[in-house]
Protein backbone atom coordinates (compact mmCIF):
# COMPACT_ATOMS: atom_id res chain seq x y z
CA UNK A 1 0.00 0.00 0.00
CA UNK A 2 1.56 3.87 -1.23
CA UNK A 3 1.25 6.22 0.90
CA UNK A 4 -0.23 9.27 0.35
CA UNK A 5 2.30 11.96 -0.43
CA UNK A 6 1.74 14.36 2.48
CA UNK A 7 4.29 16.57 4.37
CA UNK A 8 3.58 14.08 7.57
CA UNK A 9 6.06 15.88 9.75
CA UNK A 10 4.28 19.09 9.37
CA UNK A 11 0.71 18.21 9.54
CA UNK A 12 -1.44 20.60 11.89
CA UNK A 13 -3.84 19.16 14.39
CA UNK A 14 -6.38 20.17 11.63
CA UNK A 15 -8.72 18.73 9.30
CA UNK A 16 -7.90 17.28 5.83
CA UNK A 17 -10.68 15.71 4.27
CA UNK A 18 -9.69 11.69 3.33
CA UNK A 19 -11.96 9.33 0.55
CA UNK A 20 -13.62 7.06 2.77
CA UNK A 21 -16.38 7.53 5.88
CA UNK A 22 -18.68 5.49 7.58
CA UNK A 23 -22.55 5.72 7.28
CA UNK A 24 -25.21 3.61 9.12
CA UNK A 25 -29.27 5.39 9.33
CA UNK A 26 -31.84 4.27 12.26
CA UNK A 27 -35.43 4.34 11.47
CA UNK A 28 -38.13 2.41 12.43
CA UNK A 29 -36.32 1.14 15.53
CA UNK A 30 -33.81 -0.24 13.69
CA UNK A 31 -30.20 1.06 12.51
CA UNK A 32 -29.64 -0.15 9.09
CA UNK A 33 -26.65 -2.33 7.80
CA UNK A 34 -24.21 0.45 7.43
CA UNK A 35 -22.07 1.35 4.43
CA UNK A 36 -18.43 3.17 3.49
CA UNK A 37 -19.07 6.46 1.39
CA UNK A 38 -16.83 8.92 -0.61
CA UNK A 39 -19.39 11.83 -0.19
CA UNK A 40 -17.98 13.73 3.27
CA UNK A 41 -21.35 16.24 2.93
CA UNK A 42 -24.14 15.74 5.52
CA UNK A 43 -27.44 16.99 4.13
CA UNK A 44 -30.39 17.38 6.82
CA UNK A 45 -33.68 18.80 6.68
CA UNK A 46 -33.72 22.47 8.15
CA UNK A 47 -35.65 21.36 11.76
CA UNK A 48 -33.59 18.24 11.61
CA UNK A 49 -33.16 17.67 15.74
CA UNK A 50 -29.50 17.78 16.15
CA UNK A 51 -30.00 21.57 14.82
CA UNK A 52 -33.27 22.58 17.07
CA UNK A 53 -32.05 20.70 20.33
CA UNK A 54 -28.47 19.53 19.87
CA UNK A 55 -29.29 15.88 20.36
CA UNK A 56 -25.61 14.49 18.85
CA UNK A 57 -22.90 13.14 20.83
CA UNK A 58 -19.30 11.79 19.45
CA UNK A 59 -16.17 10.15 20.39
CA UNK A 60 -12.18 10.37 19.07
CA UNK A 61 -9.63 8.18 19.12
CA UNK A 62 -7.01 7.59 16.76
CA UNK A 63 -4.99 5.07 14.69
CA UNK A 64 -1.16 4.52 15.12
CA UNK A 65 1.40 2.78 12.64
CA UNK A 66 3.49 0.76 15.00
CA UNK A 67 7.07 -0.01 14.97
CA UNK A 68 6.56 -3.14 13.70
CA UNK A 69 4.04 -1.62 10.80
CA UNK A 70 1.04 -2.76 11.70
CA UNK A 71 -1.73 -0.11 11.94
CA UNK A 72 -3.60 -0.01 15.12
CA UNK A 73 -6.51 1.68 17.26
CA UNK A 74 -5.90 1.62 21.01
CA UNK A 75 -8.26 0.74 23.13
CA UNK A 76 -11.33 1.66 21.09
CA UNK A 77 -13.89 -0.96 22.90
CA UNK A 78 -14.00 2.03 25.88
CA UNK A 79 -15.15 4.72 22.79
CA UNK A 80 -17.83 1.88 22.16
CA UNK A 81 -18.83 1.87 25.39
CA UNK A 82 -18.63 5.34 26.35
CA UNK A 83 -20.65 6.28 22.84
CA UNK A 84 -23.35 3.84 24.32
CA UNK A 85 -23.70 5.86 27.66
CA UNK A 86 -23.42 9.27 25.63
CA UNK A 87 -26.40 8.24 23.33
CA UNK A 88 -28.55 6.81 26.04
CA UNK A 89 -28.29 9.86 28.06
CA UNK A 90 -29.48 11.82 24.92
CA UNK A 91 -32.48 9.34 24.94
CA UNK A 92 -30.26 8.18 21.16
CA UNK A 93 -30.46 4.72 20.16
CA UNK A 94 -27.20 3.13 20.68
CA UNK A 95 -25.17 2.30 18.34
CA UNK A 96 -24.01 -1.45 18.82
CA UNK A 97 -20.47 -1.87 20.52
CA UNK A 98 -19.18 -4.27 18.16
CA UNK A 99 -20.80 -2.53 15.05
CA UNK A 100 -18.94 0.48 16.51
CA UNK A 101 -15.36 -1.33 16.33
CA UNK A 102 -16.21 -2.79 13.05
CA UNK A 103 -16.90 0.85 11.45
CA UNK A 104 -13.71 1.77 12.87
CA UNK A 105 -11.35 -1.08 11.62
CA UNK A 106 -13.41 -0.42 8.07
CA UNK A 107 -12.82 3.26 7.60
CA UNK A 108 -9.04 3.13 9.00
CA UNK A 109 -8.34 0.42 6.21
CA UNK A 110 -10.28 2.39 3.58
CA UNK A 111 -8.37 5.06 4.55
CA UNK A 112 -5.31 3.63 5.06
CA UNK A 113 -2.89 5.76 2.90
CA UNK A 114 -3.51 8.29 5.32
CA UNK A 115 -2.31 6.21 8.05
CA UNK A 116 0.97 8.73 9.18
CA UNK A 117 3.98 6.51 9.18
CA UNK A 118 5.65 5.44 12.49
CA UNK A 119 8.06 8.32 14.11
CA UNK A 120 6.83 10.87 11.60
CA UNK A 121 4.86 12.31 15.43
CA UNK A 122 1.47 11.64 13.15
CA UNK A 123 -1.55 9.77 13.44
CA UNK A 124 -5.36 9.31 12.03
CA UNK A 125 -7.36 11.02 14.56
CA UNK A 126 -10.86 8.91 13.93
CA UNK A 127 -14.15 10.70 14.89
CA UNK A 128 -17.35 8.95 15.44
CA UNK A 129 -20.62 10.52 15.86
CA UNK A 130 -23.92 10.35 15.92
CA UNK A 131 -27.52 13.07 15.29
CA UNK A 132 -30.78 13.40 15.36
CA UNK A 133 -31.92 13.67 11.84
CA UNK A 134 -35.87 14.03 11.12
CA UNK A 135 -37.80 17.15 11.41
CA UNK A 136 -38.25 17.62 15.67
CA UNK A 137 -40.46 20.91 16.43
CA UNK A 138 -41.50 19.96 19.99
CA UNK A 139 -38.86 19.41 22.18
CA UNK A 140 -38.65 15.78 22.67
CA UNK A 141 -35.97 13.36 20.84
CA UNK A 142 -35.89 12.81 16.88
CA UNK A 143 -36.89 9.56 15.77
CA UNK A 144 -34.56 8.92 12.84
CA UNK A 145 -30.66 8.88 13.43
CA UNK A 146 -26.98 8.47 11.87
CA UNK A 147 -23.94 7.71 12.83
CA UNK A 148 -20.96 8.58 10.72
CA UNK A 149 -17.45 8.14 11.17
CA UNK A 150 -14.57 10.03 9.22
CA UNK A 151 -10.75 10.41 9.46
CA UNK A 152 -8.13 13.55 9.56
CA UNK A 153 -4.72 12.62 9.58
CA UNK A 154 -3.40 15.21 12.37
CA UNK A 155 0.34 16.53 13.28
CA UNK A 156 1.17 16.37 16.85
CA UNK A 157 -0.85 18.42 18.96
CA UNK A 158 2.21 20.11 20.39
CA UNK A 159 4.81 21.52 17.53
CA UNK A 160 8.33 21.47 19.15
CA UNK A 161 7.33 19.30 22.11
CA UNK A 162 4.77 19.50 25.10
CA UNK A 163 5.88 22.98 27.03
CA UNK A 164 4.16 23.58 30.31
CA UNK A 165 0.80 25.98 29.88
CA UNK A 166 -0.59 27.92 31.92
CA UNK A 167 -4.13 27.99 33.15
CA UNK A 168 -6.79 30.05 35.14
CA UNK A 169 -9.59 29.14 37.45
CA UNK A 170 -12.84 29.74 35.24
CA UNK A 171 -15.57 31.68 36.48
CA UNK A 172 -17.71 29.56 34.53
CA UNK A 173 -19.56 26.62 35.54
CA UNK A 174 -18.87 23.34 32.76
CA UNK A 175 -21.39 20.97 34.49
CA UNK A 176 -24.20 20.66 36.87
CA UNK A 177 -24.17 18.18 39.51
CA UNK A 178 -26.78 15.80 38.16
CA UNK A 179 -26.29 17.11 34.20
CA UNK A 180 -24.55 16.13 31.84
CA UNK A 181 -20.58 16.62 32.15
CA UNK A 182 -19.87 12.61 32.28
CA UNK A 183 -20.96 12.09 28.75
CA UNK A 184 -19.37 13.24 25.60
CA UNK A 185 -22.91 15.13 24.17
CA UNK A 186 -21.81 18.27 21.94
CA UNK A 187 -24.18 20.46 24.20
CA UNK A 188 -21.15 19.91 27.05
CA UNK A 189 -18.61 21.62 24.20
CA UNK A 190 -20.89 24.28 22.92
CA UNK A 191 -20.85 26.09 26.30
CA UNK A 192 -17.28 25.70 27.06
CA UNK A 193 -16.35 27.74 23.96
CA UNK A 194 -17.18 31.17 25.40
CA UNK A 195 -15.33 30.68 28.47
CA UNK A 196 -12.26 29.17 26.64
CA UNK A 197 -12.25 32.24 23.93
CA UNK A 198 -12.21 34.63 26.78
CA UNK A 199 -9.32 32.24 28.46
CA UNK A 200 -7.29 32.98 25.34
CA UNK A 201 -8.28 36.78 25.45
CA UNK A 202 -6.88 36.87 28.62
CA UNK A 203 -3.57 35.12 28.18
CA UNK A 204 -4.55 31.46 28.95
CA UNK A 205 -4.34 28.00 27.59
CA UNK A 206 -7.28 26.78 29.16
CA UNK A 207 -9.26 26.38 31.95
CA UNK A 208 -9.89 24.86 35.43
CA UNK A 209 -13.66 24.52 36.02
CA UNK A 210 -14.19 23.71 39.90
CA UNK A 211 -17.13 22.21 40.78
CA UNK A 212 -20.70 24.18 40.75
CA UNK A 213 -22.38 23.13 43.49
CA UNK A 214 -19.76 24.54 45.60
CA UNK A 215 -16.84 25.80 43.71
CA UNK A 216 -14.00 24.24 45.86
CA UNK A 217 -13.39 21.03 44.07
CA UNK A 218 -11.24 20.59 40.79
CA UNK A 219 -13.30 19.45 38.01
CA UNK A 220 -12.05 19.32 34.71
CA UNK A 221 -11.07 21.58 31.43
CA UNK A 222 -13.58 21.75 28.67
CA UNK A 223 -12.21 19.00 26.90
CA UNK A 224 -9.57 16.67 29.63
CA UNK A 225 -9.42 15.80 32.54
CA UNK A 226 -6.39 16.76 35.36
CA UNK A 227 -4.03 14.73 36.88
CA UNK A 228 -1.71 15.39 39.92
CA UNK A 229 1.83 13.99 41.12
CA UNK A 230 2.39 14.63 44.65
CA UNK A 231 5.46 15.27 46.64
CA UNK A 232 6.16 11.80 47.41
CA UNK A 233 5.24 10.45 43.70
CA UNK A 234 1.73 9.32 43.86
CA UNK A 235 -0.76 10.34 41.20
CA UNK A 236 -3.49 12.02 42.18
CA UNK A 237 -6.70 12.03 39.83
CA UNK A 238 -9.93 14.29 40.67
CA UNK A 239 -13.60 12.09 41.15
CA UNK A 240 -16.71 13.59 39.99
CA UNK A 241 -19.97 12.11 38.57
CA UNK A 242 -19.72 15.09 36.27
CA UNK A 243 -16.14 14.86 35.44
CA UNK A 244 -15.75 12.73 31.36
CA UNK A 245 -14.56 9.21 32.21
CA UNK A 246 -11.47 9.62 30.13
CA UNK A 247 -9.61 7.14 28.28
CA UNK A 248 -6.69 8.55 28.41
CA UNK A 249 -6.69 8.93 31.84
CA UNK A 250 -8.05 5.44 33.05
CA UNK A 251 -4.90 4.03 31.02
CA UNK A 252 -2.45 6.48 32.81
CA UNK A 253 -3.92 5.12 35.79
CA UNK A 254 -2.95 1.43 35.02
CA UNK A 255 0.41 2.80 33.57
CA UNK A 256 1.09 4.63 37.13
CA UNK A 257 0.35 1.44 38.86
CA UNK A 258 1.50 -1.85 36.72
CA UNK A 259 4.68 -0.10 34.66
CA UNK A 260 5.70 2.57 37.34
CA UNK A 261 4.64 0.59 40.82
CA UNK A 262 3.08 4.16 41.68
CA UNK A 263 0.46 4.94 44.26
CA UNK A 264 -2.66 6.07 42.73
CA UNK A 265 -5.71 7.79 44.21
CA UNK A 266 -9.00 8.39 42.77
CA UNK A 267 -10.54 11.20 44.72
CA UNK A 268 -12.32 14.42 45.22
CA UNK A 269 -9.42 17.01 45.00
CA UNK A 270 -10.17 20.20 46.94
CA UNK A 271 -8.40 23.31 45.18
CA UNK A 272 -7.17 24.39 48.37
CA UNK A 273 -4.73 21.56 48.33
CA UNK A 274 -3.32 22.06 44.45
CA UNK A 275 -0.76 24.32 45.50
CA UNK A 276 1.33 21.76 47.36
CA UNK A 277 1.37 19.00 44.29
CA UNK A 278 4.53 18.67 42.30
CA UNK A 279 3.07 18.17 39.20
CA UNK A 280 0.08 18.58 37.01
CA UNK A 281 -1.04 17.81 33.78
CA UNK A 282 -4.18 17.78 31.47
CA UNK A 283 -4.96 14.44 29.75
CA UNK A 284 -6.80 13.38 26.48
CA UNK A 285 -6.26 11.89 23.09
CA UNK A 286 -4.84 14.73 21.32
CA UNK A 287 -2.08 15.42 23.52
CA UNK A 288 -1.73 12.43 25.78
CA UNK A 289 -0.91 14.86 27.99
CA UNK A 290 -0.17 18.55 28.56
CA UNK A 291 1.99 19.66 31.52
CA UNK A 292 0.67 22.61 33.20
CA UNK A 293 3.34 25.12 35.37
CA UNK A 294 1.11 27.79 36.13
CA UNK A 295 -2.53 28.14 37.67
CA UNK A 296 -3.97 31.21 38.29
CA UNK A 297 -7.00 32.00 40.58
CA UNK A 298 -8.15 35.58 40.25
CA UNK A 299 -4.48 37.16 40.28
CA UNK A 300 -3.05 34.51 42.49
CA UNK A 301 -0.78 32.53 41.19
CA UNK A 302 0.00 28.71 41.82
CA UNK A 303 3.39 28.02 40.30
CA UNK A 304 4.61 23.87 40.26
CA UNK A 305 7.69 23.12 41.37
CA UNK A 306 8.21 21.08 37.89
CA UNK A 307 9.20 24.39 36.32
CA UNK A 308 7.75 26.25 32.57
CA UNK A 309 10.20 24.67 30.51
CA UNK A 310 9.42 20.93 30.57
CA UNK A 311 7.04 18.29 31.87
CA UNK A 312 7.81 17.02 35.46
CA UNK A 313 9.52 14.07 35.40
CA UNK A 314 6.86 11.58 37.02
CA UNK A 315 4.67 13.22 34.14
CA UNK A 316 7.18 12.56 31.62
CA UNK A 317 7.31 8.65 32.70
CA UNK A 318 3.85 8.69 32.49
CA UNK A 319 3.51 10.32 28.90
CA UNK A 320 7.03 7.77 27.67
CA UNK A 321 5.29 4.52 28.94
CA UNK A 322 1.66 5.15 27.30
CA UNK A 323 2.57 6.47 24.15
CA UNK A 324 5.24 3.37 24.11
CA UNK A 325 2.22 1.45 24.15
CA UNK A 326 0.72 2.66 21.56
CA UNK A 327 3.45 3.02 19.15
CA UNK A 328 4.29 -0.79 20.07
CA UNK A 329 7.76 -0.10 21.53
CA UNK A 330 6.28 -0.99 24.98
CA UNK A 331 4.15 -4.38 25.22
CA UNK A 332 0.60 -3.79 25.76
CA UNK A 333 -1.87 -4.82 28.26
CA UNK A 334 -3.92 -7.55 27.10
CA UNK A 335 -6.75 -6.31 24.71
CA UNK A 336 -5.52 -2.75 25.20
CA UNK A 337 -4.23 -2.57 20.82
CA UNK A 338 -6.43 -3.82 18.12
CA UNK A 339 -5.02 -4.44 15.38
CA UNK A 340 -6.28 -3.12 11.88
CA UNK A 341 -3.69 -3.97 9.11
């Protein structure tokens, strides 16, 4: 298989549109059998739901070229199943978890010229997700659906390596209590984009949203969630039931504990106590993770000992040992790589 004659080493974390996506329709209770398309447009009727009441949710993963040069997904049976809890919360039909991996594995081989080649820093970022389609006037759910799935090949998400960011305490709220900041529904990213444009406007990266019921607990950003290395080396990761169940995280937390014999604990995380961690970091599928040196709280700054210029390094074993994994350099828990070609 050729290639496709891209600059892979200079990719942006952007989109560039490929020749092959994923289509399956549900109707009549009943998702048809699915098919690969070259046509990448979406057309909808005007008062199709996902427009009127944002009913559409999605996932993202992405697809590696190994050492070994084998193309593989990592770990995409948690997408599956967090897709399935997504949808259901949106009152959406699910989409079948093994349906789910099989549109995967067939758009990454349709689309395998676009597969980056190992130690180019590229991959396939894969997004899956799913609408309301039919005309919905009342506000209630649609009763037609799809679910597509498409492919961007993307550069790494940090040019020049992961440098520390800086962040501030939000003023904004991300979720309610009992809403719906566990699932990955667009509504959740819709409101996050005012408060992260003004973050920007104001000289941050991103945010830290603390809890809303009584703002003293660390949540989240508006699209990862935090980890924390303490003094002593454990890693510290915040519990919420409105905090995204990331992937990304829940395999750092294996990492910490089977590769790096680290202490790990799952827990609420008051933000009076973030000023005495060593280390912190933002974790996802774009960046694995992205050290962060600076908070700051209204003026107030929280400065980690791990410095601007570099991850810490507890974070940096952390970061070395997953993405190991997933380039194949590091052997793999057991059902942790599927492998597409």
């Amino acid at each position: 298989m050729e290639k496709k004659q891209l600059d892979w080493g200079n990719l942006s974390f952007g989109y560039v549109q490929t020749e092959a996506r994923y289509v399956s329709k549900y109707s009549n209770g009943a998702w048809d059998n699915g098919t690969i398309t070259d046509d990448a447009n979406v057309v909808l009727n005007e008062c199709a739901g996902v427009f009127q009441y944002a009913q559409t949710c999605f996932e993202g993963l992405k697809a590696y070229t190994t050492e070994d040069g084998h193309i593989v997904t990592f770990r995409p049976d948690l997408n599956a199943a967090r897709m399935v809890d997504s949808a259901r919360r949106l009152e959406m039909p699910a989409f079948p978890e093994e349906r789910f991996l099989d549109a995967i594995d067939q758009v990454v081989k349709a689309n395998a010229a676009y597969v980056p080649p190992y130690g180019s820093g590229a991959t396939l970022y894969i997004r899956p997700y799913m609408m309301g389609t039919n005309p919905v006037i009342g506000v209630k759910p649609a009763d037609e659906y799809m679910f597509r799935v498409f492919v961007t090949p993307v550069g790494p998400y940090f040019k020049g390596g992961a440098k520390p960011i800086t962040i501030k305490v939000s003023d904004f709220d991300r979720a309610a209590p009992n809403g719906t900041g566990h699932i990955k529904g667009g509504l959740n990213y819709a409101m996050s984009l005012h408060a992260i444009v003004t973050a920007h406007a104001e000289g941050f990266d991103e945010n830290m949203y603390l809890d809303a019921k009584t703002r003293t607990k660390v949540e989240e950003t508006g699209g990862a969630n935090f980890i924390f290395i303490t003094k002593d080396g454990k890693l510290v990761t915040p519990k919420s039931n409105s905090i995204l169940p990331s992937i990304t995280r829940r395999s750092l937390v294996y990492v910490a504990e089977h590769y790096l014999d680290m202490k790990v604990e799952h827990r609420e995380v008051e933000f009076a106590e973030v000023k005495d961690f060593a280390e912190c970091g933002l974790c996802g599928t774009a960046a694995v993770i992205s050290p962060v040196g600076k908070i700051v709280d209204h003026g107030k700054e929280i400065c980690f000992p791990s410095g601007m210029q570099d991850m810490g390094p507890v974070t940096r074993k952390l970061y070395d040992t997953l993405t190991g994994i997933q380039m194949g350099r590091i052997e793999a828990p057991e059902g942790w790589i599927r492998t597409i070609l």
